[in-house]
C-alpha atoms as a PDB file:
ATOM      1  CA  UNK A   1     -50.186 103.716 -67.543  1.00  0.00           C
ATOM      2  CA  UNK A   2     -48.023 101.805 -64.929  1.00  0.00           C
ATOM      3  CA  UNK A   3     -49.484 101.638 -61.509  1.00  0.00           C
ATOM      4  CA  UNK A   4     -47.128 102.634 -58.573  1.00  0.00           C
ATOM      5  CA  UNK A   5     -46.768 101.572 -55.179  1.00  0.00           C
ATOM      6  CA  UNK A   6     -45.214 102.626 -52.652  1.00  0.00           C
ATOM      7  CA  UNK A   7     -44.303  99.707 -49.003  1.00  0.00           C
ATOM      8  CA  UNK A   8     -43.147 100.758 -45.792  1.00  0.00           C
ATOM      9  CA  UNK A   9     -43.436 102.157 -42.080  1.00  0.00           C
ATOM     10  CA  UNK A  10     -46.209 105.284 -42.728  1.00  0.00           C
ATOM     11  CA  UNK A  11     -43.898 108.146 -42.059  1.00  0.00           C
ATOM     12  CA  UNK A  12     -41.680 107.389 -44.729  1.00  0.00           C
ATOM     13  CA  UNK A  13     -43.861 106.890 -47.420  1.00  0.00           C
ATOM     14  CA  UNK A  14     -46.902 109.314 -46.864  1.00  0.00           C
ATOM     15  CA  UNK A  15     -45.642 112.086 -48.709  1.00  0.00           C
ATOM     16  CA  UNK A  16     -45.675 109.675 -51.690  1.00  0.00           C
ATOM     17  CA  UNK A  17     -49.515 109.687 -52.211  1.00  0.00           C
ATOM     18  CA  UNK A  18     -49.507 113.624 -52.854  1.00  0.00           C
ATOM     19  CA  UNK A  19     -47.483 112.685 -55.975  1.00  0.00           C
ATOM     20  CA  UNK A  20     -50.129 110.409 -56.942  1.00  0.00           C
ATOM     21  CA  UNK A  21     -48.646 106.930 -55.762  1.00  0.00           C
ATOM     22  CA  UNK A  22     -50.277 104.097 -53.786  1.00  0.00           C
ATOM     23  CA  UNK A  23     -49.129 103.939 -50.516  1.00  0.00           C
ATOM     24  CA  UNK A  24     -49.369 100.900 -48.377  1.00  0.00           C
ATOM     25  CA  UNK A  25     -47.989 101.545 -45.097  1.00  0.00           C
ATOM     26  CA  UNK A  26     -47.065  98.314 -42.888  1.00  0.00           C
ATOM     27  CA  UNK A  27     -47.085  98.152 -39.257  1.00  0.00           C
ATOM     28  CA  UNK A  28     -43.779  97.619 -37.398  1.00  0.00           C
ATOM     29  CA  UNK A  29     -41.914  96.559 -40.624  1.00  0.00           C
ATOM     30  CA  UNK A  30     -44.671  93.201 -40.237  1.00  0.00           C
ATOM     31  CA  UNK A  31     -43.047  90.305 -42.750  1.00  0.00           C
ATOM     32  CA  UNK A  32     -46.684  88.569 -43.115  1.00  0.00           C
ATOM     33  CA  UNK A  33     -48.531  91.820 -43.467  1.00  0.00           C
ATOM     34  CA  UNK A  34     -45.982  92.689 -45.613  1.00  0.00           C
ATOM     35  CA  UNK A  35     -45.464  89.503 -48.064  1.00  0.00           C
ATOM     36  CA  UNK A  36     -49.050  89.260 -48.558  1.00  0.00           C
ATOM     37  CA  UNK A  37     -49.277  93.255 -49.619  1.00  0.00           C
ATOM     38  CA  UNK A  38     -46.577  92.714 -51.912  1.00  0.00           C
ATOM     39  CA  UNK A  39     -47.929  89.752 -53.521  1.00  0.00           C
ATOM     40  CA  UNK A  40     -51.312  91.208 -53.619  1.00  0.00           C
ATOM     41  CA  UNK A  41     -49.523  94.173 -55.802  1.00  0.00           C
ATOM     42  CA  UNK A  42     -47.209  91.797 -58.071  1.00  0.00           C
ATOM     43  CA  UNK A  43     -50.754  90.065 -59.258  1.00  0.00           C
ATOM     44  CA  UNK A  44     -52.498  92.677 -59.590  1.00  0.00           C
ATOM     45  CA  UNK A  45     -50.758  94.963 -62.095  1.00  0.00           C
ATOM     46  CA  UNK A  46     -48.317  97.360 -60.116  1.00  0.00           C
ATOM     47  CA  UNK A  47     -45.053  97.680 -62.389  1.00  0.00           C
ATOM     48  CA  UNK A  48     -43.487  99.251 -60.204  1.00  0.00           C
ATOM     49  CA  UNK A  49     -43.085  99.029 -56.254  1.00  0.00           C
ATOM     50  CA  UNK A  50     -40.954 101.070 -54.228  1.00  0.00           C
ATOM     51  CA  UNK A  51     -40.245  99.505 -50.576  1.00  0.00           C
ATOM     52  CA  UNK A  52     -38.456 101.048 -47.848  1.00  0.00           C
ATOM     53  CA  UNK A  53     -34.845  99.583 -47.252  1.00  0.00           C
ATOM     54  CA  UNK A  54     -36.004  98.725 -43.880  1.00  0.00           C
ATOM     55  CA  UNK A  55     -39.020  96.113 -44.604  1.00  0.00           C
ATOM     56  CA  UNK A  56     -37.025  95.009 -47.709  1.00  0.00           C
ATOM     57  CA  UNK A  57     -34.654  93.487 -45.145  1.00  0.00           C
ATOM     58  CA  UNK A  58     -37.700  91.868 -43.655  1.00  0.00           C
ATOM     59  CA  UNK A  59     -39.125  90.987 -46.677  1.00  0.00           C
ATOM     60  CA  UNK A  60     -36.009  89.647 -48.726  1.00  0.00           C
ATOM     61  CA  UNK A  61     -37.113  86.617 -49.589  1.00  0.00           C
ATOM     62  CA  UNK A  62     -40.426  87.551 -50.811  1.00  0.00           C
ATOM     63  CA  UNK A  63     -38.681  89.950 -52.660  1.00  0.00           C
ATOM     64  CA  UNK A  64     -35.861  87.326 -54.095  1.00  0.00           C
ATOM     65  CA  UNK A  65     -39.162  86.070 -55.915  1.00  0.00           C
ATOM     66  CA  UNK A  66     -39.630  88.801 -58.392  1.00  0.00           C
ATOM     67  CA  UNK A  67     -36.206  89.533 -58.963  1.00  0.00           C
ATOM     68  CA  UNK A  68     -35.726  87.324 -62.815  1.00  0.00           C
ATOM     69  CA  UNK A  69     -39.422  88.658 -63.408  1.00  0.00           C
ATOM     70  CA  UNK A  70     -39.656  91.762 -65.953  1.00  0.00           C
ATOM     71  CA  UNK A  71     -42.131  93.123 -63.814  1.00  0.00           C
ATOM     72  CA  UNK A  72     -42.927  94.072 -60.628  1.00  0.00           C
ATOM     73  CA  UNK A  73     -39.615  96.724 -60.710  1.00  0.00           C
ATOM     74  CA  UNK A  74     -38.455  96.633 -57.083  1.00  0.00           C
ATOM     75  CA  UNK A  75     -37.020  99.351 -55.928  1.00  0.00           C
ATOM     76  CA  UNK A  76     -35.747  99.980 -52.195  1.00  0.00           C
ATOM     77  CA  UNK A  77     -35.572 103.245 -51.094  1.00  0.00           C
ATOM     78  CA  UNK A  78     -34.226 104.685 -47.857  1.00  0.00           C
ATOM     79  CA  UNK A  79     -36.626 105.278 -45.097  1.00  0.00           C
ATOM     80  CA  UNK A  80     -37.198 108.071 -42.609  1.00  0.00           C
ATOM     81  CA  UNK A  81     -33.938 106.471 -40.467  1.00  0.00           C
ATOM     82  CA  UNK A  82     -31.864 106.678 -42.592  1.00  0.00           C
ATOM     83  CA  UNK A  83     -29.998 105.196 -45.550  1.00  0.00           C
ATOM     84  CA  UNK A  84     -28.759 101.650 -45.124  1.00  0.00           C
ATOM     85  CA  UNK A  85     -27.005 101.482 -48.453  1.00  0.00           C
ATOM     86  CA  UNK A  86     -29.027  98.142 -49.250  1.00  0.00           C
ATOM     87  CA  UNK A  87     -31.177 100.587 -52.277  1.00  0.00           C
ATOM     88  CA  UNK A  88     -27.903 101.453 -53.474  1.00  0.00           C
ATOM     89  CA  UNK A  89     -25.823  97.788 -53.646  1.00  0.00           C
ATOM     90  CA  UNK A  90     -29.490  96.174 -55.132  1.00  0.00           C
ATOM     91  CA  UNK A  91     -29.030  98.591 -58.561  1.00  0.00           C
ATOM     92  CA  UNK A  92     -25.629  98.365 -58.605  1.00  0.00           C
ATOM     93  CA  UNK A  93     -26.233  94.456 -58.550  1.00  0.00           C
ATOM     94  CA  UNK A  94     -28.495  94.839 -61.360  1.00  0.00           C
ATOM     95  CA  UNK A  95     -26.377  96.877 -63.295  1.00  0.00           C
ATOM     96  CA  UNK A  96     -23.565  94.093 -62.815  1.00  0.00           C
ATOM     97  CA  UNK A  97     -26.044  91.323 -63.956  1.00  0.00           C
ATOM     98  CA  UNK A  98     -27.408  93.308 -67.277  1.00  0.00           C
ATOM     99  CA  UNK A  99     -23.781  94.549 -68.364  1.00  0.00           C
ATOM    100  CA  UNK A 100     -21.831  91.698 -67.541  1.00  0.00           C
ATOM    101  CA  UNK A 101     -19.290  93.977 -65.040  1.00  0.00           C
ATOM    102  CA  UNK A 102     -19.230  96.310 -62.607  1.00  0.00           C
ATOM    103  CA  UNK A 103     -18.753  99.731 -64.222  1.00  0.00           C
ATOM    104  CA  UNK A 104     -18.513 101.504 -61.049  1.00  0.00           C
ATOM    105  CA  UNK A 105     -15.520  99.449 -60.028  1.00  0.00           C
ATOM    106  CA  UNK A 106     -12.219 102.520 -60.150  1.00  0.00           C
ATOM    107  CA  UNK A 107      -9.509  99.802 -59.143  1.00  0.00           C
END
């Protein structure tokens, strides 16, 4: 079974641990307390991590290190703010780099 975790301020992620995910809430969007959760989980066997849009900003270039890597999946999702459209351009992205175009594109 694939371990799941779940990185970001605590109200937007709490509700994620009565679904059965691991939650690691970080202070203030902190980039070291942050980096060194997220590397703690990419070595340790989560396959998938789910990190608020927020601290993803913060974290981007931590994150830029497991993006050619099969796994940890890294997934931003929007936070209790809001929805900075950063979850949604980082699959589309993806999407561009596995099919060779962007097939959302209505030019």
């Amino acid at each position: 079974m694939v371990k799941i975790a779940v990185m970001g301020d605590y109200d937007s992620i709490y509700g994620f641990a009565a679904i059965g995910l691991s939650t690691f809430p970080i202070r203030n969007n902190n980039a070291a307390e942050g980096s060194k959760i997220l590397k703690n989980l990419a070595e340790n066997g989560f396959g998938v991590i789910y990190i608020t849009e927020e601290l993803a900003g913060v974290l981007a270039g931590e994150i830029s290190r497991y993006r050619d890597r099969l796994f940890p999946a890294i997934i931003l999702i929007p936070g209790i703010r809001g929805n900075t459209g950063e979850g949604v351009s980082s699959v589309k992205k993806s999407v561009e780099q596995a099919v060779g175009s962007d097939i959302l594109f209505s030019g």
